[in-house]
PDB file of N, CA and C in Angstrom:
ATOM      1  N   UNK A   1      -9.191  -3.339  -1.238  1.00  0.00           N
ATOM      2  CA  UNK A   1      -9.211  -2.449  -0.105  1.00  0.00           C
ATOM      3  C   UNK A   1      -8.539  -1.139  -0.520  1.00  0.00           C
ATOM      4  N   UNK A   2      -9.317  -0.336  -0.683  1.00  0.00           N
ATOM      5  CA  UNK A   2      -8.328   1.620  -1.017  1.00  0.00           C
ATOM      6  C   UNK A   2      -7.672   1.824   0.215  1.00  0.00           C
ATOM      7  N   UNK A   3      -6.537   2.257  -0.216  1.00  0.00           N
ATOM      8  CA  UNK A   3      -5.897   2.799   1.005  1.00  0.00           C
ATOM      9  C   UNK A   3      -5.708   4.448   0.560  1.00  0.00           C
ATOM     10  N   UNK A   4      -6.550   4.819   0.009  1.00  0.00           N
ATOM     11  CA  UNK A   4      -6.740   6.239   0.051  1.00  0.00           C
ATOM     12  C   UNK A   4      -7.120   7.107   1.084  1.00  0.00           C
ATOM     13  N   UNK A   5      -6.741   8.428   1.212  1.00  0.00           N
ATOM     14  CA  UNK A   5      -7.254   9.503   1.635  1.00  0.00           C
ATOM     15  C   UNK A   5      -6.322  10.162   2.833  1.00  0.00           C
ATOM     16  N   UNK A   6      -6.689  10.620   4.634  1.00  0.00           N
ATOM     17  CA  UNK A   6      -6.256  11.257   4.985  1.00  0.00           C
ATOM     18  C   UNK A   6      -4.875  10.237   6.537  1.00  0.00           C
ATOM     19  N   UNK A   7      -5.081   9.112   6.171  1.00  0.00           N
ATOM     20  CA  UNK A   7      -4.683   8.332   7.020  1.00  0.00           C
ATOM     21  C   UNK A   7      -3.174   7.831   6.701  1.00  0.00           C
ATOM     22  N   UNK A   8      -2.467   8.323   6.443  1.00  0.00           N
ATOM     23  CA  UNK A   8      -1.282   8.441   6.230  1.00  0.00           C
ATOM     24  C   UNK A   8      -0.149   9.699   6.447  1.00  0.00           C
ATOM     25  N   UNK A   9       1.011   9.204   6.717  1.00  0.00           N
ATOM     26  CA  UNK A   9       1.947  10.253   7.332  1.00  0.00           C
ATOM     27  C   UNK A   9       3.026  10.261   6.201  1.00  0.00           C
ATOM     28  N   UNK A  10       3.567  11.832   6.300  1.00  0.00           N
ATOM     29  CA  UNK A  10       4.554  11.839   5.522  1.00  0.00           C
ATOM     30  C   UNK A  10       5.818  12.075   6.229  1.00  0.00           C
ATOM     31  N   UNK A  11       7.020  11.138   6.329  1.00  0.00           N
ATOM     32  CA  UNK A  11       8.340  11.437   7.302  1.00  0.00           C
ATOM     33  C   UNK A  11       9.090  11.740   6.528  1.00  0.00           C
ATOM     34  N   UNK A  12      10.114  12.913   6.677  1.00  0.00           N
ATOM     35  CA  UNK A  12      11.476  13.473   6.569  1.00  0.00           C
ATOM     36  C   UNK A  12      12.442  12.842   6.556  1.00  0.00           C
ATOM     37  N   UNK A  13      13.702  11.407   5.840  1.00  0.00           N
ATOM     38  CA  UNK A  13      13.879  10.579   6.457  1.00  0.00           C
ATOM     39  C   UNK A  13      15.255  11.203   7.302  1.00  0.00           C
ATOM     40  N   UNK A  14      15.858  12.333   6.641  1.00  0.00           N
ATOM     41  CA  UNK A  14      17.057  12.607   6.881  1.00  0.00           C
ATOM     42  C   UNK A  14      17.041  13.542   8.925  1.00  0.00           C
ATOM     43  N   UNK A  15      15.467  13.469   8.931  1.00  0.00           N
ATOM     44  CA  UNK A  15      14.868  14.414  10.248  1.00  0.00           C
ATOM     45  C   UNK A  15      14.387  13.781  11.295  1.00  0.00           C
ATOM     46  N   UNK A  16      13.491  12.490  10.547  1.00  0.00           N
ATOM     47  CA  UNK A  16      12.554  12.143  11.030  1.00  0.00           C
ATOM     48  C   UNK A  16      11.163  12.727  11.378  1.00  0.00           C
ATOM     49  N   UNK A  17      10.832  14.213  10.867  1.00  0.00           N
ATOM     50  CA  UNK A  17      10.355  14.549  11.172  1.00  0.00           C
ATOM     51  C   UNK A  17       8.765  14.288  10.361  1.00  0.00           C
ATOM     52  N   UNK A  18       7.626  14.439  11.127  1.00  0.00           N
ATOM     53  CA  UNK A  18       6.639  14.306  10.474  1.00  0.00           C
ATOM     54  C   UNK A  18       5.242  14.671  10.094  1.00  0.00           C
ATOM     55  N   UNK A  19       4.817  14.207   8.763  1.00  0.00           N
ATOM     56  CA  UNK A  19       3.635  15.467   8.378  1.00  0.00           C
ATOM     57  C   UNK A  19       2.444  14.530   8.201  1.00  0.00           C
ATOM     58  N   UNK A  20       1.131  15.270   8.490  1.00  0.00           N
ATOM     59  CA  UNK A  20      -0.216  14.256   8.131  1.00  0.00           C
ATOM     60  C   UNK A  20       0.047  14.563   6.559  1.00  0.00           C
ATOM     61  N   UNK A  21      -0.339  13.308   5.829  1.00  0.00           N
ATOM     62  CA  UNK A  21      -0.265  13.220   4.449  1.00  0.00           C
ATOM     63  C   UNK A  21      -1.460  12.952   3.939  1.00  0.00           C
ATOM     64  N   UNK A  22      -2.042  13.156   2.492  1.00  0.00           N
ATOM     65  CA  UNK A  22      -2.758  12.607   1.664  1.00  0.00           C
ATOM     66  C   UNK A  22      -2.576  11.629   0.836  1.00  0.00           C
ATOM     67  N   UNK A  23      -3.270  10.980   0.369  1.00  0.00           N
ATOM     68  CA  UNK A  23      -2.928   9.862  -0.581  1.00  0.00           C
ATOM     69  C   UNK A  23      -4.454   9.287  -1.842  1.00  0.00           C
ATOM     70  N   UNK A  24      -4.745   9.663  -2.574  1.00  0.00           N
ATOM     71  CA  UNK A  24      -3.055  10.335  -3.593  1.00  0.00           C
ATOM     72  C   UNK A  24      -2.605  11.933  -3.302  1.00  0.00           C
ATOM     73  N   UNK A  25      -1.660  12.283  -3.565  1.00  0.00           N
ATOM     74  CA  UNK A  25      -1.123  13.578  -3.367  1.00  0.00           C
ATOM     75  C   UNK A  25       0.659  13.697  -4.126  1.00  0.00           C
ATOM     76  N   UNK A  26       1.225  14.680  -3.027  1.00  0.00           N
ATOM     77  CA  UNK A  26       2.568  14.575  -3.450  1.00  0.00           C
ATOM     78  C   UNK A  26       3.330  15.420  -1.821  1.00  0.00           C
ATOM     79  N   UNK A  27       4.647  15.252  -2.038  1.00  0.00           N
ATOM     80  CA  UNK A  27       5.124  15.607  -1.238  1.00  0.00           C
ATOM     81  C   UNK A  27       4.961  17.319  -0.716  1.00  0.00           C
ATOM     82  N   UNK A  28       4.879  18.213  -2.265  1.00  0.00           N
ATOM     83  CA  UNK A  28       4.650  19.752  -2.018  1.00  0.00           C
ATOM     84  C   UNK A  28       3.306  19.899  -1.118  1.00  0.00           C
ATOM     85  N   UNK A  29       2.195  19.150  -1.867  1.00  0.00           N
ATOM     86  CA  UNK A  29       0.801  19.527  -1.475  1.00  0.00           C
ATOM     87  C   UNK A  29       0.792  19.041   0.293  1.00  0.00           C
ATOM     88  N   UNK A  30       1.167  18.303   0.548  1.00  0.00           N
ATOM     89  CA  UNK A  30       1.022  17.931   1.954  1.00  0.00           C
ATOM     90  C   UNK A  30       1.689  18.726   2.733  1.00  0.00           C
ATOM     91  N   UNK A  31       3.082  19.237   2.576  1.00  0.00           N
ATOM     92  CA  UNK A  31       3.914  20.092   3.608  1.00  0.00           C
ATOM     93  C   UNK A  31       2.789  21.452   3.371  1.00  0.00           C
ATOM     94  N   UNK A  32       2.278  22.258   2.470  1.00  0.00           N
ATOM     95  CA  UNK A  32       1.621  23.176   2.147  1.00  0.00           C
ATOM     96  C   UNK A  32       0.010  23.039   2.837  1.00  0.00           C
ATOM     97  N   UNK A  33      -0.234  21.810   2.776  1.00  0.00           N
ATOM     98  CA  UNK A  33      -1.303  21.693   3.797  1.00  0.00           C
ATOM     99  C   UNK A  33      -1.390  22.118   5.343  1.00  0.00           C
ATOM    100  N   UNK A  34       0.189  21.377   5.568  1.00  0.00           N
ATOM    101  CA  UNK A  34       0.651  21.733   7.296  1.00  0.00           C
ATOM    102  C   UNK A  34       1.140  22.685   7.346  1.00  0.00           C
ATOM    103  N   UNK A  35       0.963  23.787   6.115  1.00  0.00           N
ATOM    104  CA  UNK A  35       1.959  24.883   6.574  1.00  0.00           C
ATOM    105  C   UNK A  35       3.021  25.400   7.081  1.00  0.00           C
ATOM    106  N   UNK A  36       3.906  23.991   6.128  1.00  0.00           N
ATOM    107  CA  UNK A  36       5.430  24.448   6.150  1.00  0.00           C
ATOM    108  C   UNK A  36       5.813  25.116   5.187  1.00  0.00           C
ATOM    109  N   UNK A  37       5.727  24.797   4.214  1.00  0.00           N
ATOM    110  CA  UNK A  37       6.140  25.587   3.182  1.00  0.00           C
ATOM    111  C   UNK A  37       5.098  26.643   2.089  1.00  0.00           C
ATOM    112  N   UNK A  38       5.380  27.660   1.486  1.00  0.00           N
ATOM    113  CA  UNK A  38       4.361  28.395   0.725  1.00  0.00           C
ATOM    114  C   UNK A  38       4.688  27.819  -0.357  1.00  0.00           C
ATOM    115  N   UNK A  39       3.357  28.473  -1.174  1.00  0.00           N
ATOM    116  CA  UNK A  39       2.931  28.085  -2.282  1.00  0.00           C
ATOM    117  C   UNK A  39       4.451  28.039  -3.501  1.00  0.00           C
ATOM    118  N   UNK A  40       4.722  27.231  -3.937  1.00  0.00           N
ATOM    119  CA  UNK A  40       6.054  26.801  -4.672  1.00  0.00           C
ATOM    120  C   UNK A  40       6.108  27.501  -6.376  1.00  0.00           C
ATOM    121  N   UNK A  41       4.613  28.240  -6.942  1.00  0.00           N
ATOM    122  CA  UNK A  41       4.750  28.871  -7.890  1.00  0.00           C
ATOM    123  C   UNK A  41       4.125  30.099  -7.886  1.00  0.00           C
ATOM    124  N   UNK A  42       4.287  30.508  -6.477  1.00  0.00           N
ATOM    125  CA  UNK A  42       4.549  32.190  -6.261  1.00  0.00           C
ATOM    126  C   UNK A  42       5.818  33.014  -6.106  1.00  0.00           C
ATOM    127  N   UNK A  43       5.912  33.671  -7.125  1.00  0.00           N
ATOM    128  CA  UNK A  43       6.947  34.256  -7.621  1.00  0.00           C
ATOM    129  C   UNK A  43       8.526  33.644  -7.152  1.00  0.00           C
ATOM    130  N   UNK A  44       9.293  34.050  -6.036  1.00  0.00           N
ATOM    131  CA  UNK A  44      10.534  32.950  -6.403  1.00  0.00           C
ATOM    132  C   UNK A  44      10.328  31.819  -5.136  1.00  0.00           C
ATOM    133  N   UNK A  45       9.439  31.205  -4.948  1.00  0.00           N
ATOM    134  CA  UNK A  45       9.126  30.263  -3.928  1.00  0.00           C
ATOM    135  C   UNK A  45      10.076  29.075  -4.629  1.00  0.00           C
ATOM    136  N   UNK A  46       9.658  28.838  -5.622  1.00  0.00           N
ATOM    137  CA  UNK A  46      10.492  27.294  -6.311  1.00  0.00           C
ATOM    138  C   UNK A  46      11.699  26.942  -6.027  1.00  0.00           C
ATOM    139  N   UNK A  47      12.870  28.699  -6.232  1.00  0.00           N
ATOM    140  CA  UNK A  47      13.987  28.219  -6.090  1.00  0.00           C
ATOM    141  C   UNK A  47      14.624  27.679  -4.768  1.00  0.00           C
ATOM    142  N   UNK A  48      13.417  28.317  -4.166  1.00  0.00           N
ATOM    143  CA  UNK A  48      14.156  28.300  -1.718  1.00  0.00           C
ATOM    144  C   UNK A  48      13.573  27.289  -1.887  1.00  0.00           C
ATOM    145  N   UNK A  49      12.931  26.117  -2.448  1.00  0.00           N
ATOM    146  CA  UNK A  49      12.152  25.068  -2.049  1.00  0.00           C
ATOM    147  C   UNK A  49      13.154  23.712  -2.897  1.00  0.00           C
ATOM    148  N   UNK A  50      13.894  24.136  -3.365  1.00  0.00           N
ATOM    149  CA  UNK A  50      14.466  23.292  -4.284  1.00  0.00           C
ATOM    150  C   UNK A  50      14.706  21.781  -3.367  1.00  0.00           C
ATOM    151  N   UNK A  51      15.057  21.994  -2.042  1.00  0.00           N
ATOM    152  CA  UNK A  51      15.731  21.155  -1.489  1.00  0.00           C
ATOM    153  C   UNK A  51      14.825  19.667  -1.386  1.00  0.00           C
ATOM    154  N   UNK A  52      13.331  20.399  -1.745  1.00  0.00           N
ATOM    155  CA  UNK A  52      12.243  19.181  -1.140  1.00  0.00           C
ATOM    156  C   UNK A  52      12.284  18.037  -2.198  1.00  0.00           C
ATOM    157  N   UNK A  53      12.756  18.377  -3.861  1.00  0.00           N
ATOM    158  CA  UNK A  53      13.058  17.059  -4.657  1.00  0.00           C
ATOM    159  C   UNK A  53      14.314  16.869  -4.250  1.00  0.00           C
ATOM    160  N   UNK A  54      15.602  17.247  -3.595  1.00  0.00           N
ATOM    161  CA  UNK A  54      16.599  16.605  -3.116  1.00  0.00           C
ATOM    162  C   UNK A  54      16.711  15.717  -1.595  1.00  0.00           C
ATOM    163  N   UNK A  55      15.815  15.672  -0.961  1.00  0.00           N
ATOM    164  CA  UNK A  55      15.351  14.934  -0.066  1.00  0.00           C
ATOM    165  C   UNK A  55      14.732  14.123  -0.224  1.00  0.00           C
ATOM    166  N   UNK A  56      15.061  12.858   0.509  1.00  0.00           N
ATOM    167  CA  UNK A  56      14.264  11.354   1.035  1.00  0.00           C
ATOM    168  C   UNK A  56      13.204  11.743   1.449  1.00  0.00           C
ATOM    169  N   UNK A  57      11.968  11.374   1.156  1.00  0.00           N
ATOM    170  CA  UNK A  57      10.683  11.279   1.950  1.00  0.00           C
ATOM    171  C   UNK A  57      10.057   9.763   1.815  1.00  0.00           C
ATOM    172  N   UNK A  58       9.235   9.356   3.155  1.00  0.00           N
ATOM    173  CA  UNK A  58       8.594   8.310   3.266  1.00  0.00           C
ATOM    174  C   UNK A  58       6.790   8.554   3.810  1.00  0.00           C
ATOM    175  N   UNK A  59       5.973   7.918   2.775  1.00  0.00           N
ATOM    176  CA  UNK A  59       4.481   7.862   3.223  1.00  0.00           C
ATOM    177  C   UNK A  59       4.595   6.078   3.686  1.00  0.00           C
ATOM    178  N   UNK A  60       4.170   6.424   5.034  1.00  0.00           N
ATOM    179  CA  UNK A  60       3.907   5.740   5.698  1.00  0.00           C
ATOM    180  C   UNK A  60       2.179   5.106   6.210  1.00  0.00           C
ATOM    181  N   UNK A  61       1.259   4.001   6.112  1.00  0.00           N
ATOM    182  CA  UNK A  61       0.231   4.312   6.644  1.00  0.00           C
ATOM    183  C   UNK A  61      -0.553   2.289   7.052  1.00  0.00           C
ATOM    184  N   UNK A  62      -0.608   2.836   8.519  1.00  0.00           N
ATOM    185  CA  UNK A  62      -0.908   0.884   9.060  1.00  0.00           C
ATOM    186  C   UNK A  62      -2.640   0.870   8.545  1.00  0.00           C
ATOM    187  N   UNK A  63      -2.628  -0.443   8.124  1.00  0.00           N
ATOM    188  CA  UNK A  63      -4.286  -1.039   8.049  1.00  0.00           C
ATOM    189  C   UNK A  63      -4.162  -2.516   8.302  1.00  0.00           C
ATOM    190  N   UNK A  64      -5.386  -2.644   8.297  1.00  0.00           N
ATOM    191  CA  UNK A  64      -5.072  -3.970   8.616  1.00  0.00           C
ATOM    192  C   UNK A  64      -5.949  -5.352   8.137  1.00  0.00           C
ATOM    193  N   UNK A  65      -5.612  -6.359   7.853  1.00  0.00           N
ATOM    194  CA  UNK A  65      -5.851  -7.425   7.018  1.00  0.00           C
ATOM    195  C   UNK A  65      -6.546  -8.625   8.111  1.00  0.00           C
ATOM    196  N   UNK A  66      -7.296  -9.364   7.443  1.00  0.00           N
ATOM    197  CA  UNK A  66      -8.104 -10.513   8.144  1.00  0.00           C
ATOM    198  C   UNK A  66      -7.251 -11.680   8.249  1.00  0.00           C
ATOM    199  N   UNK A  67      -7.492 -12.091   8.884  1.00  0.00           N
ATOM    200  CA  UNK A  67      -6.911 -13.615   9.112  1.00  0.00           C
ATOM    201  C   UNK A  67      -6.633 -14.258   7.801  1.00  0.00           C
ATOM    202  N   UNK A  68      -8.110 -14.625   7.013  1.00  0.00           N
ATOM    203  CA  UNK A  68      -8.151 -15.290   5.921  1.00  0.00           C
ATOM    204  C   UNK A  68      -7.357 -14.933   4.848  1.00  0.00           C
ATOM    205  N   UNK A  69      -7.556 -12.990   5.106  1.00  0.00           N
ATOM    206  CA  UNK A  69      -6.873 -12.778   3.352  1.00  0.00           C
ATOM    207  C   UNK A  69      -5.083 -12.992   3.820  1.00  0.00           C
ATOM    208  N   UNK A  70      -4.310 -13.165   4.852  1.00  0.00           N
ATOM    209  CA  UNK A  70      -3.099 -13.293   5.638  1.00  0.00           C
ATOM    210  C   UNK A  70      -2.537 -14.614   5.417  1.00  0.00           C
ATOM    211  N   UNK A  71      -3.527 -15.389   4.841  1.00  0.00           N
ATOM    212  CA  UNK A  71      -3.578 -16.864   4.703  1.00  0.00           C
ATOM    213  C   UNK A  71      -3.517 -17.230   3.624  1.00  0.00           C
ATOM    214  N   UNK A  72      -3.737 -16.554   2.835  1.00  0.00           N
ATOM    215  CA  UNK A  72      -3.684 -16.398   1.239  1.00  0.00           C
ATOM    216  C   UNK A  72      -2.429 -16.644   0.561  1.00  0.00           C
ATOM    217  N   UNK A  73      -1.822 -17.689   0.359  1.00  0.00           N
ATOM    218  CA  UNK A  73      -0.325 -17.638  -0.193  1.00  0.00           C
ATOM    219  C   UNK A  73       0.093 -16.585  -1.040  1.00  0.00           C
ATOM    220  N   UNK A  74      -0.672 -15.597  -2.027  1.00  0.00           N
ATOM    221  CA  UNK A  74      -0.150 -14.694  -2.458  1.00  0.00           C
ATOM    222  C   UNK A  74      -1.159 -13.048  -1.971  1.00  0.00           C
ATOM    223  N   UNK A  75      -0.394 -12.001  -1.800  1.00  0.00           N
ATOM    224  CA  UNK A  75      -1.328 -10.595  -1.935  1.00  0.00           C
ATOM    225  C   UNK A  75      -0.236 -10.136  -2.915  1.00  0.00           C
ATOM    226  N   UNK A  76      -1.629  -9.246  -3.329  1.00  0.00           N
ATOM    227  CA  UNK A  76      -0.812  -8.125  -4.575  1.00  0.00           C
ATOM    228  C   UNK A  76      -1.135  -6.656  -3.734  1.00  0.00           C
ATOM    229  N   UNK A  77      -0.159  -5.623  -3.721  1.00  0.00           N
ATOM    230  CA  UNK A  77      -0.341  -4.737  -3.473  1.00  0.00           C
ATOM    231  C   UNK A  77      -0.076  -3.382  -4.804  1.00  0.00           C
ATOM    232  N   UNK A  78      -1.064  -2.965  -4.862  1.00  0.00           N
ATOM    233  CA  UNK A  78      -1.077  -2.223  -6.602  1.00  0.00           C
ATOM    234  C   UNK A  78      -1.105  -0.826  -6.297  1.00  0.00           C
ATOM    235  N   UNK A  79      -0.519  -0.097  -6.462  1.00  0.00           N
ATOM    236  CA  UNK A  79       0.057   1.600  -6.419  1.00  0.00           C
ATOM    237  C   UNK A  79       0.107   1.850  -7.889  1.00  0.00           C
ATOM    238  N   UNK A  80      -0.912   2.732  -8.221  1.00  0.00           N
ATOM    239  CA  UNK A  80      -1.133   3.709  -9.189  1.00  0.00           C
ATOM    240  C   UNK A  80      -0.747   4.676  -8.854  1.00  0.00           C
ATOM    241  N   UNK A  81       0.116   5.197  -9.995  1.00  0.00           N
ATOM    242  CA  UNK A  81       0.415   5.952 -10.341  1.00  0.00           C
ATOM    243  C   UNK A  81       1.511   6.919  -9.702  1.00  0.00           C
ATOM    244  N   UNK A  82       2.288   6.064  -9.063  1.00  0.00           N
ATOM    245  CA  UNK A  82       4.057   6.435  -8.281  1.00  0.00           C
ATOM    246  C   UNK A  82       4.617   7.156  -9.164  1.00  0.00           C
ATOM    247  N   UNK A  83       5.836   8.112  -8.466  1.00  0.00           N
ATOM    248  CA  UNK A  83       6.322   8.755  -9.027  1.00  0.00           C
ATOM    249  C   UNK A  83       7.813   7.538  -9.611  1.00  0.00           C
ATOM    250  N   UNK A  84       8.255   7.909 -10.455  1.00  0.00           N
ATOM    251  CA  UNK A  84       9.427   7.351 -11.398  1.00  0.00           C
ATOM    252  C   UNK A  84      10.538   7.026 -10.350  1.00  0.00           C
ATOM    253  N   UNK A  85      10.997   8.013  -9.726  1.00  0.00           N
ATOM    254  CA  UNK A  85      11.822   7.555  -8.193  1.00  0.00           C
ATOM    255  C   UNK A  85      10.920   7.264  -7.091  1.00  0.00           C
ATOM    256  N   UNK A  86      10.078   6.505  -6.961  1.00  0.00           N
ATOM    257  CA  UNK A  86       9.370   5.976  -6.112  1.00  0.00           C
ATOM    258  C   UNK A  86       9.809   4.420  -5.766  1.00  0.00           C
TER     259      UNK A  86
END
């Protein structure tokens, strides 16, 4: 089952606050989608943005499973390609 694409949220944890997310993506590209923040390698954008790798963030996103596969003594859930502090 992909759990790709636009059905996932990205929360602030220290805010709570929250953004529609992509998946795959990253934390810059999604706030830049919702137009919080500008582009991060236009001229000194990087340094006022610093704070977004010093912050907690959580992608969050519900789907949902059949009876049978729920019944299954084991699921694997497989995430390609996380970031290192993920």
């Amino acid at each position: 089952m992909p759990l790709t694409g636009d059905s996932w949220t990205l929360r602030r944890l220290d805010t709570g606050v929250e953004t529609p997310a992509h998946v795959p993506g990253c934390v810059h590209l999604d706030l830049i989608a919702a137009g919080q923040i500008e582009d991060p390698f236009y001229r000194d954008n990087e340094s006022r943005l610093m704070w977004i790798g010093e912050t907690d963030w959580a992608y969050q996103r519900d789907f949902d499973l059949s009876a049978a596969t729920l019944a299954r003594d084991h699921l694997l859930l497989r995430c390609h390609g996380l970031d290192t502090l993920a």
